[in-house]
N, C-alpha and C. Protein backbone atom coordinates (compact mmCIF):
# COMPACT_ATOMS: atom_id res chain seq x y z
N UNK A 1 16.02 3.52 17.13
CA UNK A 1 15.67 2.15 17.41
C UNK A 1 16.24 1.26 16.30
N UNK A 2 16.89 0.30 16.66
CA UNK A 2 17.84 -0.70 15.50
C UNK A 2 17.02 -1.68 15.36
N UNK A 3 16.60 -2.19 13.87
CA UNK A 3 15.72 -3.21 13.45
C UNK A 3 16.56 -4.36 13.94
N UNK A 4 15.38 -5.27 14.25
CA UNK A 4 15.70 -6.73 14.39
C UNK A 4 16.22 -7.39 13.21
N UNK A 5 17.20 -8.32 13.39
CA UNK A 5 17.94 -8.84 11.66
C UNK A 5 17.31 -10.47 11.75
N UNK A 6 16.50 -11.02 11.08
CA UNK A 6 16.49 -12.37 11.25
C UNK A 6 16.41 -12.65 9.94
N UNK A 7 16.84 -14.63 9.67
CA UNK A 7 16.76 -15.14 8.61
C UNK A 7 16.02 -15.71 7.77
N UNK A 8 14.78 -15.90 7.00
CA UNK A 8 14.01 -16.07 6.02
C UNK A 8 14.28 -16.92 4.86
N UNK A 9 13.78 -18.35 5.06
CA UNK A 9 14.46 -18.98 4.15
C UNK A 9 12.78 -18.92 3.09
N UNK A 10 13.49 -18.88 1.41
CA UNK A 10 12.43 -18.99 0.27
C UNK A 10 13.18 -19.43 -0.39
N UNK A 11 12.29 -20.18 -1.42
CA UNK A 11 12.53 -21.17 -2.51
C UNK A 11 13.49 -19.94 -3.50
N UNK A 12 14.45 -20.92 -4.61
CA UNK A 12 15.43 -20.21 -5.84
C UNK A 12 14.03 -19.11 -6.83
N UNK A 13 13.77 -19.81 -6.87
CA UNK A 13 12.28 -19.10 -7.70
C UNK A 13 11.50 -18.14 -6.76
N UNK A 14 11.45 -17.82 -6.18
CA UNK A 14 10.95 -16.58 -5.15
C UNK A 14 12.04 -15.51 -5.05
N UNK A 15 13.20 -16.23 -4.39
CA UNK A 15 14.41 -15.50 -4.85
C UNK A 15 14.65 -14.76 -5.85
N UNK A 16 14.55 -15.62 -7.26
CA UNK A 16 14.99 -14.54 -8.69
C UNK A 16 14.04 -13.58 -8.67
N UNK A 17 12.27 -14.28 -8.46
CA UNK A 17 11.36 -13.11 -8.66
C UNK A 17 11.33 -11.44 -7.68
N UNK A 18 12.04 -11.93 -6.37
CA UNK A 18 12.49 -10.70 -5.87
C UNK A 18 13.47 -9.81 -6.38
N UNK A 19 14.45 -10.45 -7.03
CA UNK A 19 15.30 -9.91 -7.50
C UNK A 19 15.36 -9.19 -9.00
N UNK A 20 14.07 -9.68 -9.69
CA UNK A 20 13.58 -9.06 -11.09
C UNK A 20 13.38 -7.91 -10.15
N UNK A 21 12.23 -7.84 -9.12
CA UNK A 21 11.52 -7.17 -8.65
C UNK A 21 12.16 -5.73 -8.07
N UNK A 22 13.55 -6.35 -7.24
CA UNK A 22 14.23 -5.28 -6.96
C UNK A 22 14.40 -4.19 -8.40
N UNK A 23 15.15 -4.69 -9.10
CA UNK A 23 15.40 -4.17 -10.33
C UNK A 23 14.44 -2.88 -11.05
N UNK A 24 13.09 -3.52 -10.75
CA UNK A 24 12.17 -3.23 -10.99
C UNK A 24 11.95 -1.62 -10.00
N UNK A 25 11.81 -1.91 -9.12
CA UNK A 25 11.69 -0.83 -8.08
C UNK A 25 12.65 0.00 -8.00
N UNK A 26 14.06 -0.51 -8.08
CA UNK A 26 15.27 0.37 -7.97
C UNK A 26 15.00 0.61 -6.76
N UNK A 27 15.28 -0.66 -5.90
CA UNK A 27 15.55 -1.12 -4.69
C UNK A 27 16.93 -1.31 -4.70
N UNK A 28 17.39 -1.48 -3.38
CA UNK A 28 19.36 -2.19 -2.99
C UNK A 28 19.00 -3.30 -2.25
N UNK A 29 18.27 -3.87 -1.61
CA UNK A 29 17.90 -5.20 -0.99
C UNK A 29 16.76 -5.47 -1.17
N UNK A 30 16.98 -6.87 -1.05
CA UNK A 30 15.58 -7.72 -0.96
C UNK A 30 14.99 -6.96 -0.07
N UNK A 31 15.22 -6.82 1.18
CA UNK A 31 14.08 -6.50 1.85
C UNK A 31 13.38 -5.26 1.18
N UNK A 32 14.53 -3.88 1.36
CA UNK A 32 13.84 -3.24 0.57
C UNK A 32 12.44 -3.53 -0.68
N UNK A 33 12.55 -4.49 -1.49
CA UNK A 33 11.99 -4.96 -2.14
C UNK A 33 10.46 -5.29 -1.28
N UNK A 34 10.73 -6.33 -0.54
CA UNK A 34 9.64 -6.80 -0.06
C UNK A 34 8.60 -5.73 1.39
N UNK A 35 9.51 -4.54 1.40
CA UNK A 35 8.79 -2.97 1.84
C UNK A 35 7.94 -2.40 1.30
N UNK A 36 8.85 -2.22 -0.01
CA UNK A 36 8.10 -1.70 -0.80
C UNK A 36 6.52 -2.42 -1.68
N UNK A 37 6.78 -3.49 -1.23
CA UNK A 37 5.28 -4.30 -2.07
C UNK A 37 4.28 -4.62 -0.72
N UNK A 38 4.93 -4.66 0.24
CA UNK A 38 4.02 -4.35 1.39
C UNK A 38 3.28 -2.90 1.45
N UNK A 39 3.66 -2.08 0.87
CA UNK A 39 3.43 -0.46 1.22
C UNK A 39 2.32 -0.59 0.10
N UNK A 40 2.68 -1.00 -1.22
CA UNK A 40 1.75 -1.09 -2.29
C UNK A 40 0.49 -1.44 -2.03
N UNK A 41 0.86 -3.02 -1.45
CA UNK A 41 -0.05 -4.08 -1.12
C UNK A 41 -1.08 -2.87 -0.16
N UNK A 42 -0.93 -2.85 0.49
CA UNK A 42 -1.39 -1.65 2.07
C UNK A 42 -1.97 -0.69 1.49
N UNK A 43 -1.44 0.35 0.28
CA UNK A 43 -2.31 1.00 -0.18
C UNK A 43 -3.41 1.08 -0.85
N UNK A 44 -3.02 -0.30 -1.50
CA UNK A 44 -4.42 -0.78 -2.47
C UNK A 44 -5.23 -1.30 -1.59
N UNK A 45 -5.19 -1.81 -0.49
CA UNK A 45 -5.95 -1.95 0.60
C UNK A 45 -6.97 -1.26 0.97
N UNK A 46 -6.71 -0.10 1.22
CA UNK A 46 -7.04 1.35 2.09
C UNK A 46 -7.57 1.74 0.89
N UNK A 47 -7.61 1.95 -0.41
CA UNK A 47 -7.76 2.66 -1.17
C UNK A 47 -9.42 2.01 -1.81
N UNK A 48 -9.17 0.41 -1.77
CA UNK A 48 -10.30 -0.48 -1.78
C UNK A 48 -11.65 0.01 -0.81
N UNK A 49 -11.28 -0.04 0.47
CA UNK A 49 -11.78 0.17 2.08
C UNK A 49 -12.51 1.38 1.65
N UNK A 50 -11.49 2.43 1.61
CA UNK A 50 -12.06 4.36 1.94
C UNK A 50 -11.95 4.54 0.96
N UNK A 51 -11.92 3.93 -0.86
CA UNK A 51 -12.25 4.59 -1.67
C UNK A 51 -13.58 3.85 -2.56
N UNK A 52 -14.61 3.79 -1.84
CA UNK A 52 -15.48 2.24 -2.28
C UNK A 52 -16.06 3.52 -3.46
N UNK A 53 -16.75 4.48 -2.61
CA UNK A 53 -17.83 5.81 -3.63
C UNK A 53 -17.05 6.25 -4.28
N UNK A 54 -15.73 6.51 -4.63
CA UNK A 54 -15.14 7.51 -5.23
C UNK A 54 -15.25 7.42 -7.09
N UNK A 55 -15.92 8.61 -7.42
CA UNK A 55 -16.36 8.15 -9.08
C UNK A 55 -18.22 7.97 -8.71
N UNK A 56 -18.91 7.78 -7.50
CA UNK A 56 -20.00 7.76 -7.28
C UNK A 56 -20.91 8.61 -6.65
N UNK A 57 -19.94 8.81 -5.52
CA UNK A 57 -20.51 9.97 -5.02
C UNK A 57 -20.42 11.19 -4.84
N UNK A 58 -21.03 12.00 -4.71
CA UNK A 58 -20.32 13.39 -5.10
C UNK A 58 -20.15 14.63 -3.94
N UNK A 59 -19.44 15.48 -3.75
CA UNK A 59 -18.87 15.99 -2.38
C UNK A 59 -20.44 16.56 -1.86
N UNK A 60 -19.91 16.95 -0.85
CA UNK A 60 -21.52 17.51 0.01
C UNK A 60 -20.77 19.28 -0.17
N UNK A 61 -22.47 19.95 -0.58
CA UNK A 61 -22.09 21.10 -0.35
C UNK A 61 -23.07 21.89 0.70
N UNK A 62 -22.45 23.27 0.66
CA UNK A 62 -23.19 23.90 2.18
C UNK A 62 -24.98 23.74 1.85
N UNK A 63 -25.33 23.25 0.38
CA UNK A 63 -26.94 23.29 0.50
C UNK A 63 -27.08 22.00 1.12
N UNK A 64 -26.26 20.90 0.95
CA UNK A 64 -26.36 19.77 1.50
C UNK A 64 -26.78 20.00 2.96
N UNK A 65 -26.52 20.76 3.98
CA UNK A 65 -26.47 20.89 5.56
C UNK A 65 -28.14 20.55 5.98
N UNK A 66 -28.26 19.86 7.30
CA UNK A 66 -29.81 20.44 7.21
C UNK A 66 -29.71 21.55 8.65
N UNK A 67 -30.56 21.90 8.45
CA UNK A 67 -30.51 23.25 9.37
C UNK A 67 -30.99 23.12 10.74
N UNK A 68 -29.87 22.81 11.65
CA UNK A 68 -29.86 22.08 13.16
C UNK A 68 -30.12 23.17 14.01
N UNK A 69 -29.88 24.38 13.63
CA UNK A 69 -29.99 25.82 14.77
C UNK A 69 -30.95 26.60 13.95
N UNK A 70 -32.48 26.55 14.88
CA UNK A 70 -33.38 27.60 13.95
C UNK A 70 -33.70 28.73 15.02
């Protein structure tokens, strides 16, 4: 499946900061660039979401079960 190509206009100053940014990533395009901080962005997301207990709560073990078949 061939990505759609469209044009995106941003300010000179958004521009350079992508382009530190590429640098940064050891990216080859802007877009690349702006993938990769979406993917970031997205993980810290998810990680916020499904990692709220982590450091709090602690795994369940088999004494944890309660005993459903007597």
């Amino acid at each position: 499946m061939a990505a759609a190509v469209s044009s995106v206009r941003v300010s000179r100053q958004t521009l350079a900061e992508l382009e530190r940014l590429r640098q940064v990533f050891h990216t080859r395009s802007a877009d690349e660039t702006i993938l990769q901080l979406v993917r970031e962005r997205r993980s810290r997301a998810l990680h916020r979401m499904l990692g709220s207990g982590k450091g709090v709560v602690s795994r369940f073990a088999d004494e944890d079960r309660l005993a459903a078949h007597d």
